[in-house]
N, C-alpha and C. Protein backbone atom coordinates (compact mmCIF):
# COMPACT_ATOMS: atom_id res chain seq x y z
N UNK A 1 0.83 -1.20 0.00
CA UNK A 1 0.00 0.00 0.00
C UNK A 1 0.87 1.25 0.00
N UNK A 2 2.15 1.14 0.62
CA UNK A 2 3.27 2.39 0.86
C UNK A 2 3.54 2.71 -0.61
N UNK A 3 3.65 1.84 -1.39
CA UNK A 3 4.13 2.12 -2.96
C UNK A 3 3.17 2.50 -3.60
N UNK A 4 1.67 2.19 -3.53
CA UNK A 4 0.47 2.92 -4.25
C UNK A 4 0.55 4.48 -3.64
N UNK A 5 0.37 4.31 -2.22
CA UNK A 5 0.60 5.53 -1.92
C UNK A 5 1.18 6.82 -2.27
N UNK A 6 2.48 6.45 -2.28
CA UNK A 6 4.02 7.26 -3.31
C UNK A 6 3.72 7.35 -4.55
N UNK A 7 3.17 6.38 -5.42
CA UNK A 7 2.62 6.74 -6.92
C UNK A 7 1.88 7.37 -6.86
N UNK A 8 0.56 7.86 -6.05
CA UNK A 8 -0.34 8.59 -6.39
C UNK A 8 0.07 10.17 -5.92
N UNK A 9 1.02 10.20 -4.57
CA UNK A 9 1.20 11.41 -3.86
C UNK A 9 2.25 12.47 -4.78
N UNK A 10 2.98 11.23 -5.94
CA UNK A 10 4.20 11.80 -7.02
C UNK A 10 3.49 12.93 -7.29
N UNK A 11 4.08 14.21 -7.15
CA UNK A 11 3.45 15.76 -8.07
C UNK A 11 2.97 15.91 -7.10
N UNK A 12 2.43 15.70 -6.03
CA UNK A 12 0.76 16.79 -5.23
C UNK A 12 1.38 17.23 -4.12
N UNK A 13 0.90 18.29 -3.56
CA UNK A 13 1.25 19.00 -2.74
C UNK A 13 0.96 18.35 -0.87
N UNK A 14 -0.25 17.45 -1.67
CA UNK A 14 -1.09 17.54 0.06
C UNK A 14 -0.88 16.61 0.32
N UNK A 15 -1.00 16.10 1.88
CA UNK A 15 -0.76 14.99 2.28
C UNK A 15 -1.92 14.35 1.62
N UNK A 16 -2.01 12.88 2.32
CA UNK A 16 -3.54 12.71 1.64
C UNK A 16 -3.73 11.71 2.81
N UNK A 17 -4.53 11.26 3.47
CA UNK A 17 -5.11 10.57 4.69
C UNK A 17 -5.33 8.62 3.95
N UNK A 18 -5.45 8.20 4.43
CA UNK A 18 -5.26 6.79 3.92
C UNK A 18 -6.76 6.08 3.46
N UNK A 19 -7.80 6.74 4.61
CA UNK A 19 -9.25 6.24 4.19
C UNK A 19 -9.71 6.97 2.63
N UNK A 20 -8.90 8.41 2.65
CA UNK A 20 -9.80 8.96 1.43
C UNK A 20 -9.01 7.69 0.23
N UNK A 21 -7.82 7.41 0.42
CA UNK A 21 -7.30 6.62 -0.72
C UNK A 21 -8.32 5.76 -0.72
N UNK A 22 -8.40 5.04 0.18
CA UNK A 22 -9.23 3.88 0.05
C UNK A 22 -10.69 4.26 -0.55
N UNK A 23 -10.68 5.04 -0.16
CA UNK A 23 -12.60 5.11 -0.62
C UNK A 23 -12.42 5.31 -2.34
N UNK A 24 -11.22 5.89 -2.97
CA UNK A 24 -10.77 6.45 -4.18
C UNK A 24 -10.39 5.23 -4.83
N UNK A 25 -10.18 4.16 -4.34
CA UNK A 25 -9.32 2.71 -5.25
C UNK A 25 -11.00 2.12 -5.18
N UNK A 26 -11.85 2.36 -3.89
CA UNK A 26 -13.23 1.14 -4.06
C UNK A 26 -14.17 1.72 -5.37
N UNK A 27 -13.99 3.35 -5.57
CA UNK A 27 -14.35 3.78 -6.37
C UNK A 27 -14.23 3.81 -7.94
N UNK A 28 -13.11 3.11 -8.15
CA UNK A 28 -12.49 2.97 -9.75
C UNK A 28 -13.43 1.78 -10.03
N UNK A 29 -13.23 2.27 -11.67
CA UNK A 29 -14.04 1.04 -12.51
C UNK A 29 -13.58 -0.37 -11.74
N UNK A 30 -14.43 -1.47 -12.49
CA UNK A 30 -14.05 -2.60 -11.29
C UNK A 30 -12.87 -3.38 -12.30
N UNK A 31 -12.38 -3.39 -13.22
CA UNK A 31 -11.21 -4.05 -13.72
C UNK A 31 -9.93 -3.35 -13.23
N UNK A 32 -9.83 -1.86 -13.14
CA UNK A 32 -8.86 -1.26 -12.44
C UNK A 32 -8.73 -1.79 -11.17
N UNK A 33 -10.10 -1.55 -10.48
CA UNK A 33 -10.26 -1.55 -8.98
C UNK A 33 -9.13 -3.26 -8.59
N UNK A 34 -9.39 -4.40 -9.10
CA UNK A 34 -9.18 -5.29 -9.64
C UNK A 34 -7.55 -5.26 -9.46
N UNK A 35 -7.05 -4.84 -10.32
CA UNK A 35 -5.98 -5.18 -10.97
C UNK A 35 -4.75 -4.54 -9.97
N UNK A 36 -5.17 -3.23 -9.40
CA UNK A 36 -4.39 -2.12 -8.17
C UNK A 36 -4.94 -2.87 -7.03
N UNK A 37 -5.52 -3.59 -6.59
CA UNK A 37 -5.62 -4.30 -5.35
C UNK A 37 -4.88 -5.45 -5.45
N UNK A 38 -4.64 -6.65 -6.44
CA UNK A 38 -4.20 -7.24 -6.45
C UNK A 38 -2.69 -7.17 -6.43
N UNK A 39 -2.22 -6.20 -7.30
CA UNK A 39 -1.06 -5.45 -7.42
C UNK A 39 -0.21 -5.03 -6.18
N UNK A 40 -0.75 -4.39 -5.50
CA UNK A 40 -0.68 -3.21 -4.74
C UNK A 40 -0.64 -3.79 -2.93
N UNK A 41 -2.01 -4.47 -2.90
CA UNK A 41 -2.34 -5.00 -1.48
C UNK A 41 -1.61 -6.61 -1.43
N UNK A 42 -2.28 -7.16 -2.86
CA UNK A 42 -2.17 -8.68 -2.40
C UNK A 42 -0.74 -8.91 -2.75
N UNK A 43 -0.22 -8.05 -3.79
CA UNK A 43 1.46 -7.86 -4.02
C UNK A 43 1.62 -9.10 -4.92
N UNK A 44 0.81 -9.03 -5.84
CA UNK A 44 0.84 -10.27 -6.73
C UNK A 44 1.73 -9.64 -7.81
N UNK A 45 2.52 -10.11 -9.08
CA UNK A 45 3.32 -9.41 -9.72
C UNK A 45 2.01 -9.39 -11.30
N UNK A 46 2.56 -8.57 -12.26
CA UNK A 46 1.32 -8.57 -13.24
C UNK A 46 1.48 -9.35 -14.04
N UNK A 47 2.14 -10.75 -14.02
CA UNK A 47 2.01 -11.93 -14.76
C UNK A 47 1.10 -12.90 -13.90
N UNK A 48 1.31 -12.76 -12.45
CA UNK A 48 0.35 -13.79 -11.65
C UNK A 48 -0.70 -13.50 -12.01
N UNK A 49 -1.18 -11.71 -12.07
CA UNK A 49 -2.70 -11.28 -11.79
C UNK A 49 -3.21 -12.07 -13.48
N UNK A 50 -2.52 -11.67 -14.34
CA UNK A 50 -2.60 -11.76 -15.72
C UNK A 50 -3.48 -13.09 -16.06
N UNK A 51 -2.68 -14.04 -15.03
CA UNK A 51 -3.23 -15.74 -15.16
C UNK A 51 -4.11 -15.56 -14.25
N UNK A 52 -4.35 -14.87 -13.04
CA UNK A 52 -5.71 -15.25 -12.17
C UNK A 52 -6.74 -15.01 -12.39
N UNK A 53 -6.65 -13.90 -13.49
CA UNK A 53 -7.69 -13.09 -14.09
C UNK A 53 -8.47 -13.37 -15.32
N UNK A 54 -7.09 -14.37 -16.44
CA UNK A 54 -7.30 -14.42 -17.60
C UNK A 54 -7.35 -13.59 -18.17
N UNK A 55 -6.46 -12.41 -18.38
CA UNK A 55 -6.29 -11.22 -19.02
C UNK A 55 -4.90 -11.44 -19.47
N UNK A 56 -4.86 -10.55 -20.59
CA UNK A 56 -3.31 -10.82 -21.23
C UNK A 56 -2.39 -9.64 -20.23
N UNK A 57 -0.96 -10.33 -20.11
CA UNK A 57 -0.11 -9.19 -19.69
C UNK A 57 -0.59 -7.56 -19.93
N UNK A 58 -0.51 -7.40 -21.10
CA UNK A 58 -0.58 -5.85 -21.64
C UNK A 58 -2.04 -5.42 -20.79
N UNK A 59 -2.76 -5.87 -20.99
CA UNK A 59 -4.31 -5.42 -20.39
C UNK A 59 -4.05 -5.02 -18.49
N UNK A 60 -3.14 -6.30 -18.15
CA UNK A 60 -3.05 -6.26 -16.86
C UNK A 60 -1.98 -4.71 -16.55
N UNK A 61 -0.83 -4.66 -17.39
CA UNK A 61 -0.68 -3.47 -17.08
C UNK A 61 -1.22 -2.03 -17.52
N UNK A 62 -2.03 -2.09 -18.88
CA UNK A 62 -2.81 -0.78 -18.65
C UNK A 62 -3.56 -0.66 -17.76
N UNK A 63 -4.41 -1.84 -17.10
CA UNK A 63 -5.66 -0.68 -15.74
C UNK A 63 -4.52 -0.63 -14.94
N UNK A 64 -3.43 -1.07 -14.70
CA UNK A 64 -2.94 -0.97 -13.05
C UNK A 64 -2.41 0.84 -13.61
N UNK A 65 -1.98 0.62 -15.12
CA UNK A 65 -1.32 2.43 -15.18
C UNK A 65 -2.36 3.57 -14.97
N UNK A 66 -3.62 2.83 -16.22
CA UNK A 66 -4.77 3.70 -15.63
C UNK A 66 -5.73 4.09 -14.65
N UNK A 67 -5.42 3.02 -13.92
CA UNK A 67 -6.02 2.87 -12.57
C UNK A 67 -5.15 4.12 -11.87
N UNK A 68 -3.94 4.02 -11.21
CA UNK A 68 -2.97 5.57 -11.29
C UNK A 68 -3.51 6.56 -11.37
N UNK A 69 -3.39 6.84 -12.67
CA UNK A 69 -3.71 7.92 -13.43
C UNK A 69 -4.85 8.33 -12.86
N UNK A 70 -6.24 7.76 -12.54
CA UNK A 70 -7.31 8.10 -12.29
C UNK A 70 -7.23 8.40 -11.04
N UNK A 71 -6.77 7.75 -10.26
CA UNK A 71 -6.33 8.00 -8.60
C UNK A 71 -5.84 9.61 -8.62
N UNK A 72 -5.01 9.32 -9.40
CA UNK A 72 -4.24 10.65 -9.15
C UNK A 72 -4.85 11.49 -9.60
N UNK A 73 -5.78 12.10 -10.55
CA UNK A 73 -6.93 12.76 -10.99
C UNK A 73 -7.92 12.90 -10.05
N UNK A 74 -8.54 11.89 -9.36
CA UNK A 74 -9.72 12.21 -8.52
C UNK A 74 -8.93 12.58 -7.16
N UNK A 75 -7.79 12.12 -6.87
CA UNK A 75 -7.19 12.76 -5.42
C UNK A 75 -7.09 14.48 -6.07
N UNK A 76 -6.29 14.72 -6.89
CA UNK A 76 -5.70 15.88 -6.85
C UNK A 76 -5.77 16.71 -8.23
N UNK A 77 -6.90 16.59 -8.95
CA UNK A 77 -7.11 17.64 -9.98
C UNK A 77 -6.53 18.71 -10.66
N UNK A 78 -5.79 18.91 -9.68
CA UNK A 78 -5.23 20.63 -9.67
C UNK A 78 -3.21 19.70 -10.33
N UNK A 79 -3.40 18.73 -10.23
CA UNK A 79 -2.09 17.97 -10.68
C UNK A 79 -1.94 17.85 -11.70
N UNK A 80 -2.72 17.49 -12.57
CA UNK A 80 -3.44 17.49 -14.31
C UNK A 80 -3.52 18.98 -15.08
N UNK A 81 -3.94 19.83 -14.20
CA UNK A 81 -3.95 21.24 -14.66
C UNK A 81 -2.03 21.81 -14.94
N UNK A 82 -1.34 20.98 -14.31
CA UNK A 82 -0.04 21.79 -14.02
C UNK A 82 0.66 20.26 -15.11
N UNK A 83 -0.02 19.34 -15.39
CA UNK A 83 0.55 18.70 -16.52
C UNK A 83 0.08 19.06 -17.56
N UNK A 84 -1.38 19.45 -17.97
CA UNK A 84 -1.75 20.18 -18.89
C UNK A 84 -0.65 21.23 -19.48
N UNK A 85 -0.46 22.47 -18.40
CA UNK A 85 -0.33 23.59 -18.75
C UNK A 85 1.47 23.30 -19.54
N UNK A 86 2.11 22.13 -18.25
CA UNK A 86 3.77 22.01 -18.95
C UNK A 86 3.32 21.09 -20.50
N UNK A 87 2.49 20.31 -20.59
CA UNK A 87 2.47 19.61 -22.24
C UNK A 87 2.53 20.90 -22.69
N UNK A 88 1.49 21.52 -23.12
CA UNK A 88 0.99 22.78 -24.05
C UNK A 88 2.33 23.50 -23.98
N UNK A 89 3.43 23.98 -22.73
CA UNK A 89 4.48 24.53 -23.43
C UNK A 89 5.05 23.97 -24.28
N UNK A 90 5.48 22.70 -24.20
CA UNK A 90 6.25 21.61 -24.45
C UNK A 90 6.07 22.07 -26.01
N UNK A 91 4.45 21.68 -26.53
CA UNK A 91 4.05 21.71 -27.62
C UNK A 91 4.28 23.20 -28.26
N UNK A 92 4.58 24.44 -27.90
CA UNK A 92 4.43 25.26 -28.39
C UNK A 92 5.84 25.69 -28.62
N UNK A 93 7.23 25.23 -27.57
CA UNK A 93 8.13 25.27 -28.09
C UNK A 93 8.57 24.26 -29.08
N UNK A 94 8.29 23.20 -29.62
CA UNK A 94 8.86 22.63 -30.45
C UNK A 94 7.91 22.88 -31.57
N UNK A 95 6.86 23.73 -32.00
CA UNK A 95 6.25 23.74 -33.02
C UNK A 95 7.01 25.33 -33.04
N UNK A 96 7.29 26.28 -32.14
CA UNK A 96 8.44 27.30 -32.67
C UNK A 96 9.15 27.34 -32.93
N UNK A 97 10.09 26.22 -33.00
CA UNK A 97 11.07 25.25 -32.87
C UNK A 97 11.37 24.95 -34.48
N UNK A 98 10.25 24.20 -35.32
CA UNK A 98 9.99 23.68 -36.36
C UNK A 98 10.87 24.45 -37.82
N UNK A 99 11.10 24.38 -38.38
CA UNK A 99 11.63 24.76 -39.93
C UNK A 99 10.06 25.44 -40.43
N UNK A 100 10.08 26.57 -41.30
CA UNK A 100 9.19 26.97 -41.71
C UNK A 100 9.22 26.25 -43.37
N UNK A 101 8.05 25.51 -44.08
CA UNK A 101 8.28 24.78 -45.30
C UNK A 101 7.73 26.03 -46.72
């Protein structure tokens, strides 16, 4: 749970209390919900979950990434806004960047 924890707290400012996590992982779709519990709590690796589940590797690691991702969105909103805003530079210096044709 210390390592879900640290993935989701990566970027945010606030602490975050342990029940709101929890109420935030019972809340994800249920293949995520799924895949970050098994992961995470039962500490299964994502080839075990892969076979317990009958899901292919790749599947097993997109919900556990998107599962994340969403965590980290519904904890901290304001985290997405400040990845938003650095893509869009990103994008605007390398399209100033560009050769004119």
């Amino acid at each position: 749970m210390e390592t879900l924890i640290s993935l989701i707290q990566s970027g945010c400012d606030v602490e975050m209390d342990i029940t709101v996590i929890e109420k935030a992982i019972f809340e994800l779709p249920t293949e995520h919900r799924q895949a970050i519990e098994l992961h995470f709590l039962q500490e299964l690796s994502r080839k075990q979950i892969a076979i317990q589940l009958g899901w292919s590797y790749s599947k097993v690691h997109n919900r556990i990434t998107r599962g994340i991702t969403l965590l980290k969105w519904k904890l901290n909103p304001s985290y997405f806004d400040e990845m938003n805003r650095i893509s869009k530079n990103i994008l605007i210096s390398f399209s100033n960047g560009k050769e004119q044709i």
